[in-house]
N, C-alpha and C. Protein backbone atom coordinates (compact mmCIF):
# COMPACT_ATOMS: atom_id res chain seq x y z
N UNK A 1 34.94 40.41 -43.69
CA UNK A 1 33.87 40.18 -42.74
C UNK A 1 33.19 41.52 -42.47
N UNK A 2 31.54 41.57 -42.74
CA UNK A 2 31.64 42.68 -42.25
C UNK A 2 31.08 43.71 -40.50
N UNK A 3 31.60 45.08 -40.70
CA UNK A 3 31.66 45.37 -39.40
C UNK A 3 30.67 44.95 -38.19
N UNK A 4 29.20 44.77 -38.75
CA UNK A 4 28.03 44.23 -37.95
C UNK A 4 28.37 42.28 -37.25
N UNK A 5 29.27 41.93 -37.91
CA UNK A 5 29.32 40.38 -37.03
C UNK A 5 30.86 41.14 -36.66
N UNK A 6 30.36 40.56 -34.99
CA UNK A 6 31.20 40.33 -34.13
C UNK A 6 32.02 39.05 -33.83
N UNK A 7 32.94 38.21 -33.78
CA UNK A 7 33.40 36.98 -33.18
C UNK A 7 33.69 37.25 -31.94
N UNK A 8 32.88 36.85 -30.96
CA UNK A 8 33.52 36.52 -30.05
C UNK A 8 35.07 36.43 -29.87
N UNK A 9 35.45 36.92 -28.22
CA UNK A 9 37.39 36.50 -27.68
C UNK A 9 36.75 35.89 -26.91
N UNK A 10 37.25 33.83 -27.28
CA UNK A 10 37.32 33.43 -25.96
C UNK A 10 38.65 33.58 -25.12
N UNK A 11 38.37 33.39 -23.86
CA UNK A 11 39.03 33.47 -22.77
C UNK A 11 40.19 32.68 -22.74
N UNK A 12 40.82 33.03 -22.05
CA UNK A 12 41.66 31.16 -21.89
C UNK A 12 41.18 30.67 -20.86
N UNK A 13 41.21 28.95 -21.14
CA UNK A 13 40.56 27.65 -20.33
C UNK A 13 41.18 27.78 -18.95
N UNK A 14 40.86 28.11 -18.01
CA UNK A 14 41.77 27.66 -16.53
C UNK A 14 41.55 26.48 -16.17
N UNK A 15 42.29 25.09 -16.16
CA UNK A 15 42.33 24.45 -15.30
C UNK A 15 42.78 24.46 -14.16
N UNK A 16 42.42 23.77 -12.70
CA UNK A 16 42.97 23.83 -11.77
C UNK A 16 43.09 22.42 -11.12
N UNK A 17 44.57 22.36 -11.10
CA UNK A 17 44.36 20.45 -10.28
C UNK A 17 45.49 20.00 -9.25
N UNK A 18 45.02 20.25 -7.72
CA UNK A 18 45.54 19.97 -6.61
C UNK A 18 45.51 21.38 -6.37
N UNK A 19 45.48 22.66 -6.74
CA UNK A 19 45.14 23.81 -6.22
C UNK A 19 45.97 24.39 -7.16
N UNK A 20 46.54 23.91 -7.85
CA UNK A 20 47.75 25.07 -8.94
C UNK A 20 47.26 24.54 -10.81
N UNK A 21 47.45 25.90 -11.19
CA UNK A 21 46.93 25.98 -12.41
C UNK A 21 47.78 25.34 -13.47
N UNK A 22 46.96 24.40 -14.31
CA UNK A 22 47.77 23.67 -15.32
C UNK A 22 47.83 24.17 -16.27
N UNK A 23 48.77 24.39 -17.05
CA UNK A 23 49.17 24.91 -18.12
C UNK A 23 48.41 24.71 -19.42
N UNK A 24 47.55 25.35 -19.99
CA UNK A 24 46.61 25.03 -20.68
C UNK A 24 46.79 25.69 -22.31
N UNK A 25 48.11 26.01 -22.80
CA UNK A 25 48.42 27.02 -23.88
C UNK A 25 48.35 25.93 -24.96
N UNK A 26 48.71 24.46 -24.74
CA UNK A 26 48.55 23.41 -25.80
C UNK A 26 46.86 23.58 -26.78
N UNK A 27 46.08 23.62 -25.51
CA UNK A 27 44.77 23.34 -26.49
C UNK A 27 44.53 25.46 -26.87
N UNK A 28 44.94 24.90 -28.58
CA UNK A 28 45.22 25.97 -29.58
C UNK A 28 43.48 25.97 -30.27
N UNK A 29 43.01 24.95 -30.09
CA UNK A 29 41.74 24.40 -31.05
C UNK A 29 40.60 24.73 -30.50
N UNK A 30 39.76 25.64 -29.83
CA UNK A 30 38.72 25.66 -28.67
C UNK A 30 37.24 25.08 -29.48
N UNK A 31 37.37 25.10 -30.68
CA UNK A 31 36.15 24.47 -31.23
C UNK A 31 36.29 22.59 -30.99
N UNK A 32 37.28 21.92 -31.23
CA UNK A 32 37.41 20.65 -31.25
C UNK A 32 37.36 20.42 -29.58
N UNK A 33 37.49 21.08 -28.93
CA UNK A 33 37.86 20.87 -27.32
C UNK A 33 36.40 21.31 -26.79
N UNK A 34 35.58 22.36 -27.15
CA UNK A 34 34.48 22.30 -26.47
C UNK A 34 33.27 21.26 -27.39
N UNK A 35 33.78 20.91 -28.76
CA UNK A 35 32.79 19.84 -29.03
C UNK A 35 33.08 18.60 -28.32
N UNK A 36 33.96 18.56 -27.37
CA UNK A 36 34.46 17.12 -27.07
C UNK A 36 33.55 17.41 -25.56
N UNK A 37 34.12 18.36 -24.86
CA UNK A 37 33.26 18.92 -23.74
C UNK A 37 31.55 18.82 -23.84
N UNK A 38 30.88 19.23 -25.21
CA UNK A 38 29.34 19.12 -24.98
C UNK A 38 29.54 17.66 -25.63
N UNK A 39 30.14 16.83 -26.07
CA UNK A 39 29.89 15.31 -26.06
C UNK A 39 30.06 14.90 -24.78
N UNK A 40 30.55 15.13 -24.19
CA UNK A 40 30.74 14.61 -22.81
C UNK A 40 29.89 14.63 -21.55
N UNK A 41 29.24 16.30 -21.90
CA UNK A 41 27.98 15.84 -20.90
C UNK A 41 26.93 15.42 -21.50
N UNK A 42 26.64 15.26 -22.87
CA UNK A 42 25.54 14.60 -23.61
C UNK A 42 25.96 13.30 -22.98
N UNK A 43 26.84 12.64 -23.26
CA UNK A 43 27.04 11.34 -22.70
C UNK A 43 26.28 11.29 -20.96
N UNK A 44 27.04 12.18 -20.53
CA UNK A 44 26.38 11.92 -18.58
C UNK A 44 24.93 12.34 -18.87
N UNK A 45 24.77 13.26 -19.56
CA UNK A 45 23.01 13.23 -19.23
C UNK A 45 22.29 11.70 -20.13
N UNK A 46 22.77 11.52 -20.63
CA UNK A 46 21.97 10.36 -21.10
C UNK A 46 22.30 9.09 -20.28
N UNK A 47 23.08 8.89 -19.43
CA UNK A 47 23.19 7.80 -18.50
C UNK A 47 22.41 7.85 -17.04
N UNK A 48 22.25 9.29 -17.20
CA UNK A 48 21.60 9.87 -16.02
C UNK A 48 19.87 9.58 -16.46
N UNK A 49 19.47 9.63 -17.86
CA UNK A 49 18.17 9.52 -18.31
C UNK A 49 17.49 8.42 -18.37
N UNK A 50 18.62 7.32 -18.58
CA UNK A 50 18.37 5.58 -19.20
C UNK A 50 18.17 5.54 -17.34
N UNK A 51 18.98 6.03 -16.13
CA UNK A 51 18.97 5.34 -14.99
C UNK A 51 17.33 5.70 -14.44
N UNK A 52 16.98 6.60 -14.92
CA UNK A 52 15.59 7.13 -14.78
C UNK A 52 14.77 6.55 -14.89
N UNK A 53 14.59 5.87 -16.38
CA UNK A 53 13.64 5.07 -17.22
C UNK A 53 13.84 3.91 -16.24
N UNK A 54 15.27 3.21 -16.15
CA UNK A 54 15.14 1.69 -15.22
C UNK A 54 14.91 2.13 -14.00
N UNK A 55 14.40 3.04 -13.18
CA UNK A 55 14.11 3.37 -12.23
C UNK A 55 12.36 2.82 -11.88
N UNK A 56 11.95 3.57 -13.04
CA UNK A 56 10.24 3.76 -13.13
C UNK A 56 9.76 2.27 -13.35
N UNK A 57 10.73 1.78 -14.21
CA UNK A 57 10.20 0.48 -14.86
C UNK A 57 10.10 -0.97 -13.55
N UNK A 58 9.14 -1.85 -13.66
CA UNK A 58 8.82 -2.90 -12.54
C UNK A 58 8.86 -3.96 -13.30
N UNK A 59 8.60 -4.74 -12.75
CA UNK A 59 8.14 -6.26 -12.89
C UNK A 59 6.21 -6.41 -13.28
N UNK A 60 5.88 -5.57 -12.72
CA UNK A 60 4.58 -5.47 -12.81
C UNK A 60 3.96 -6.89 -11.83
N UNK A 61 4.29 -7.20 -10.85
CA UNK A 61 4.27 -8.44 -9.79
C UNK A 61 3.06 -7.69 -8.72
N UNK A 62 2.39 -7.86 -7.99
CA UNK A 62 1.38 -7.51 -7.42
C UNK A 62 1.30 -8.71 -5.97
N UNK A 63 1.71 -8.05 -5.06
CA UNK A 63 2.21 -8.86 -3.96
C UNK A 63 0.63 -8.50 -2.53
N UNK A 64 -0.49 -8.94 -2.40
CA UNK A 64 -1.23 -9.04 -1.54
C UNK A 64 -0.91 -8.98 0.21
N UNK A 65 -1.45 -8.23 0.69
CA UNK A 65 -1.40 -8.58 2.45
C UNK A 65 -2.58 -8.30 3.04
N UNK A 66 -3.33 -9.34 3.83
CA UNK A 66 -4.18 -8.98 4.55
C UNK A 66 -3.81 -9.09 6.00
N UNK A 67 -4.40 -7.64 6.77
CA UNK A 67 -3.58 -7.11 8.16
C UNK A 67 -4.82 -6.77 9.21
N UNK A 68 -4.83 -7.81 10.10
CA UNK A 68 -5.02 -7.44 11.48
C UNK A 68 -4.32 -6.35 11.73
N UNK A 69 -5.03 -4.98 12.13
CA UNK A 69 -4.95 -3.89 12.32
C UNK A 69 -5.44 -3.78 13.57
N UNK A 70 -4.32 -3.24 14.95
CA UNK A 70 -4.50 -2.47 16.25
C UNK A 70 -3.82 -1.69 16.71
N UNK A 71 -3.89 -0.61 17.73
CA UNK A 71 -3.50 0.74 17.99
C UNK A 71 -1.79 0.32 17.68
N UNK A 72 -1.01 -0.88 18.03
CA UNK A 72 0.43 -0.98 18.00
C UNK A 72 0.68 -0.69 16.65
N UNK A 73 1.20 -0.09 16.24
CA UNK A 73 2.38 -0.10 15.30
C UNK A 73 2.81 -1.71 14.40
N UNK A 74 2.22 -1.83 13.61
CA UNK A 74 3.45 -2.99 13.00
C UNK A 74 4.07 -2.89 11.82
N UNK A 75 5.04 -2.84 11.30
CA UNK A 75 5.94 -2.66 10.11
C UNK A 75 5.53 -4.44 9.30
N UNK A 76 5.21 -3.44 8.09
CA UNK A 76 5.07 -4.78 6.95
C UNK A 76 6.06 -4.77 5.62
N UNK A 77 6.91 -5.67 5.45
CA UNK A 77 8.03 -5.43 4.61
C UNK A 77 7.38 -5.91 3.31
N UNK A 78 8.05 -4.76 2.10
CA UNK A 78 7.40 -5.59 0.82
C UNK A 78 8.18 -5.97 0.60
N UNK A 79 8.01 -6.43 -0.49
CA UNK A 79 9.23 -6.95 -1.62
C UNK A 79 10.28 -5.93 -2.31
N UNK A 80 11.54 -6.25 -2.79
CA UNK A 80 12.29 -4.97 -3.19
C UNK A 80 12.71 -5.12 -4.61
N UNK A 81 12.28 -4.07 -5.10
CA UNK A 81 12.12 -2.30 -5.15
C UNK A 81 10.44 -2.49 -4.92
N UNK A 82 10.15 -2.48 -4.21
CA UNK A 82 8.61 -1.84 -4.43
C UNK A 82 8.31 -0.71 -4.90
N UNK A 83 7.33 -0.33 -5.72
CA UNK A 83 7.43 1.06 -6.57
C UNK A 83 5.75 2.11 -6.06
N UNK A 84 4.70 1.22 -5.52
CA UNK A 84 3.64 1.59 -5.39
C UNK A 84 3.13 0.46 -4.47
N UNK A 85 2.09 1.17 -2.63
CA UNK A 85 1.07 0.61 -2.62
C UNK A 85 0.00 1.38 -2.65
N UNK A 86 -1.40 0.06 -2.56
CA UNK A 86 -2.37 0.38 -2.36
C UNK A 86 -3.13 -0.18 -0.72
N UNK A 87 -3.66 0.58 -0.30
CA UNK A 87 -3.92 0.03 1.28
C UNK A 87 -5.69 0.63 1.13
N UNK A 88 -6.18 -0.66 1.31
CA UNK A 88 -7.70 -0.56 1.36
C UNK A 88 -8.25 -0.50 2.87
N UNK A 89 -9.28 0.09 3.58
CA UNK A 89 -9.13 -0.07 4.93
C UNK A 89 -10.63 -0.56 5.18
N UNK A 90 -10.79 -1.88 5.79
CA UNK A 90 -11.98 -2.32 5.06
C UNK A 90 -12.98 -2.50 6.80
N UNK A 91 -12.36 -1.79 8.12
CA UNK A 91 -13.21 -1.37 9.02
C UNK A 91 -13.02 -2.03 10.18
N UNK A 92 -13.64 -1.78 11.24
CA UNK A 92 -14.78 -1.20 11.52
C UNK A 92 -14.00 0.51 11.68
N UNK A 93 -12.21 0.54 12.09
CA UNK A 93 -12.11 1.92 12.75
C UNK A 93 -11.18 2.10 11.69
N UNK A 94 -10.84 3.76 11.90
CA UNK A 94 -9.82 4.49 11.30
C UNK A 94 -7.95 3.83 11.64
N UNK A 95 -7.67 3.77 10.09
CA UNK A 95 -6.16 3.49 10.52
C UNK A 95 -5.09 4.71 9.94
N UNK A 96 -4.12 4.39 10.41
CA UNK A 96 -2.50 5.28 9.72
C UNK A 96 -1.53 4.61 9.18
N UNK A 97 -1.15 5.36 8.23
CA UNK A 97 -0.42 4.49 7.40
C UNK A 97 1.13 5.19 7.15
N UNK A 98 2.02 4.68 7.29
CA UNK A 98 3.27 5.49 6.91
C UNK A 98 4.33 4.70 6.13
N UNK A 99 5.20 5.32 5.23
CA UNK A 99 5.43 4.65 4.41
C UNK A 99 7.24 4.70 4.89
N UNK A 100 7.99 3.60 4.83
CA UNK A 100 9.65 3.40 4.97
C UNK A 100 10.25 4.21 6.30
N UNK A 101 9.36 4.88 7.19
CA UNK A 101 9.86 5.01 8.36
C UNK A 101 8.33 5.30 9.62
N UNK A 102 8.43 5.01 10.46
CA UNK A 102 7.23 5.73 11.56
C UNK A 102 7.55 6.98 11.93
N UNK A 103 8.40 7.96 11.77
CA UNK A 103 8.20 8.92 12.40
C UNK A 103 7.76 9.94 11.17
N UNK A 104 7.24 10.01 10.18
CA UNK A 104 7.27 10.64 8.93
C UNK A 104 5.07 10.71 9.31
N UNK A 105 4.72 11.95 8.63
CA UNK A 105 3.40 12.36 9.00
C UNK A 105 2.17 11.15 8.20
N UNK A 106 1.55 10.55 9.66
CA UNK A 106 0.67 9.39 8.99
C UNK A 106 0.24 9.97 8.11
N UNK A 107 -0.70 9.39 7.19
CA UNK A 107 -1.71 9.22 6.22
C UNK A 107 -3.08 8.45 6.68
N UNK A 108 -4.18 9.03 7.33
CA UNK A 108 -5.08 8.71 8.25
C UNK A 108 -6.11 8.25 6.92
N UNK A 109 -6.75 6.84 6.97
CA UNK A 109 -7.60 5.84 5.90
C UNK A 109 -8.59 5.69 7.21
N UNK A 110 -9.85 6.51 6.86
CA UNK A 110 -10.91 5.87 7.74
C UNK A 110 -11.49 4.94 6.93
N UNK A 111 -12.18 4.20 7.94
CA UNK A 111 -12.60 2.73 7.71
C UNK A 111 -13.76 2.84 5.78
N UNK A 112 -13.61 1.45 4.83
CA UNK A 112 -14.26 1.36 3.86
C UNK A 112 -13.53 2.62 2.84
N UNK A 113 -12.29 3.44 3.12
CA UNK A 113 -11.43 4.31 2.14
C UNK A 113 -10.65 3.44 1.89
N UNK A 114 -9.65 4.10 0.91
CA UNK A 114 -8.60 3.83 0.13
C UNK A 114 -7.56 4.62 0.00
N UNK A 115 -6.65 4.50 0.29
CA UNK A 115 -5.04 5.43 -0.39
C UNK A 115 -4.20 4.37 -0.88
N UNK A 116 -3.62 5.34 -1.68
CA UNK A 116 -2.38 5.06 -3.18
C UNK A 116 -1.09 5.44 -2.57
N UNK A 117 -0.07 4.96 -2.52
CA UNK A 117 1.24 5.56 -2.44
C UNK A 117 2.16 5.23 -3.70
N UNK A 118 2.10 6.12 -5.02
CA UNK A 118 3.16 5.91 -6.11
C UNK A 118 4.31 6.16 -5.44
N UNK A 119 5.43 5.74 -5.62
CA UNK A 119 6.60 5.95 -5.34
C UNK A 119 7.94 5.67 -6.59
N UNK A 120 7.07 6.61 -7.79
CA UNK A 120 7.67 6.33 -9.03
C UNK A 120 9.40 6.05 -9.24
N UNK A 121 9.82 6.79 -8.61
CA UNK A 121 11.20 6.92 -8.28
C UNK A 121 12.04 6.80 -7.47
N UNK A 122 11.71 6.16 -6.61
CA UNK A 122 11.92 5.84 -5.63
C UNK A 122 11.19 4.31 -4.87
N UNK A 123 11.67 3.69 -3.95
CA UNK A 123 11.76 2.62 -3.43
C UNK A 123 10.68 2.40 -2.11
N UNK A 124 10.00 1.61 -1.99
CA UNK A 124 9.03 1.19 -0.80
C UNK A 124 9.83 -0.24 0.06
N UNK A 125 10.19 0.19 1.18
CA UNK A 125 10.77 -0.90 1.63
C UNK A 125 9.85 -1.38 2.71
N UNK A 126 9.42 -0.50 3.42
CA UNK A 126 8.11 -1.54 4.14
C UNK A 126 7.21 -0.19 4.40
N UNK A 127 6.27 -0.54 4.90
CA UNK A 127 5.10 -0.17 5.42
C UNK A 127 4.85 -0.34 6.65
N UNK A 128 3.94 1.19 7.90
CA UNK A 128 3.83 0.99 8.93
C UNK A 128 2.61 1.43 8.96
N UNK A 129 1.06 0.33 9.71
CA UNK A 129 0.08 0.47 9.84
C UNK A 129 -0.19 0.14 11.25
N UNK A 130 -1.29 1.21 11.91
CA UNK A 130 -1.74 0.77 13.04
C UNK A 130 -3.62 1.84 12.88
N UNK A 131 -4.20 1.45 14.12
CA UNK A 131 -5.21 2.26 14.14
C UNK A 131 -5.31 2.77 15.32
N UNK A 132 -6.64 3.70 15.26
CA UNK A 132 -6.78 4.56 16.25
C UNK A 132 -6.97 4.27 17.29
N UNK A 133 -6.51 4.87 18.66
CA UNK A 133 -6.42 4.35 19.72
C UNK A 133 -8.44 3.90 20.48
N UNK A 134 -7.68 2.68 20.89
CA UNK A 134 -9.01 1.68 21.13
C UNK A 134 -10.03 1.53 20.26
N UNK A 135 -9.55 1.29 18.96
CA UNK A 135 -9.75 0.45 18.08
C UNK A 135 -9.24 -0.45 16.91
N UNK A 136 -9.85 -1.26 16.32
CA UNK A 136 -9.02 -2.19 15.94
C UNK A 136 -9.52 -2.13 14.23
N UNK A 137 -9.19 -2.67 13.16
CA UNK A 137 -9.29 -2.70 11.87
C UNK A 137 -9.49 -3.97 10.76
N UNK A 138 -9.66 -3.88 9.87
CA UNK A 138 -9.01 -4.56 9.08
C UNK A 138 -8.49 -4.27 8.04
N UNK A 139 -7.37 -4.56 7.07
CA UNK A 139 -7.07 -3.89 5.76
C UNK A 139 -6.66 -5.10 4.75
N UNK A 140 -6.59 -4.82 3.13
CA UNK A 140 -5.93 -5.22 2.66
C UNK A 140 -5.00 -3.84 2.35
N UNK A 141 -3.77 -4.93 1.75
CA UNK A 141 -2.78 -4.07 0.96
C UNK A 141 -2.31 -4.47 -0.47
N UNK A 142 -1.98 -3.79 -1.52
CA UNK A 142 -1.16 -4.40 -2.42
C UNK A 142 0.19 -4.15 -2.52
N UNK A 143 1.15 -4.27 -3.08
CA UNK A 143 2.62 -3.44 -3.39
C UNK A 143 3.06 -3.87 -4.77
N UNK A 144 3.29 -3.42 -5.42
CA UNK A 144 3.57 -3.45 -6.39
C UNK A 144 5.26 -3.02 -6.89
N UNK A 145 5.69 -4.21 -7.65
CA UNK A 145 7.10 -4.20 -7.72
C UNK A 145 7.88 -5.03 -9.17
């Protein structure tokens, strides 16, 4: 071999299990043991990747609401997993819109706008719309799931 290639010294493996070190002098083979090791997280990352893909993926179902809109607060439940809405705000006043909880920072739709909420990865479980104080609205919504 010559002097310019180096081989690597690996280390020895420490396991540790319940707090005391297991005896690890058996695995003699560190090439067959760390190809088993990068099969192993190839395996978790790819279960972790497929849960991704069925994450994003819908029904493609398109679920309508039309909402009497006033200063109260009302929670509108979609369907589940909802993945995306759309909230049209079709007037006379400004509304807010918040998405799976009320205390989270509105999203203010003055009257004849539009907002999108993708929620690619995640889940829409309801919706909270109201409008501006002393006035009243109308909207549609879609959700998509």
């Amino acid at each position: 071999m010559p002097d310019e290639v180096q081989v690597p010294n690996l280390s020895d493996i420490e396991i540790v299990k319940d707090g005391k070190r297991v005896d690890t002098s058996a695995i003699d083979d560190y090439d067959s043991f760390m190809a088993f090791l990068m099969q192993a997280s190839i395996a978790a990352n790819t279960v972790k990747i497929r849960k991704l893909e069925e994450d994003r993926a819908s029904k493609g179902e398109v679920v309508p609401f039309s909402l009497d809109i006033t200063e109260i607060s009302q929670e509108v439940t979609c369907p589940y997993p909802c993945q995306s809405l759309y909230v049209e705000n079709n007037g006379p006043g400004e509304i807010f819109v918040t998405v799976n909880s009320r205390n989270r920072t509105p999203t203010p739709i003055p009257a004849t706008r539009e907002a999108y909420f993708p929620f690619e990865n995640h889940v829409i479980a309801s919706f909270f719309v109201w409008s501006a104080p002393g006035t009243v609205s109308t909207a549609t919504a879609l959700a998509k799931y």
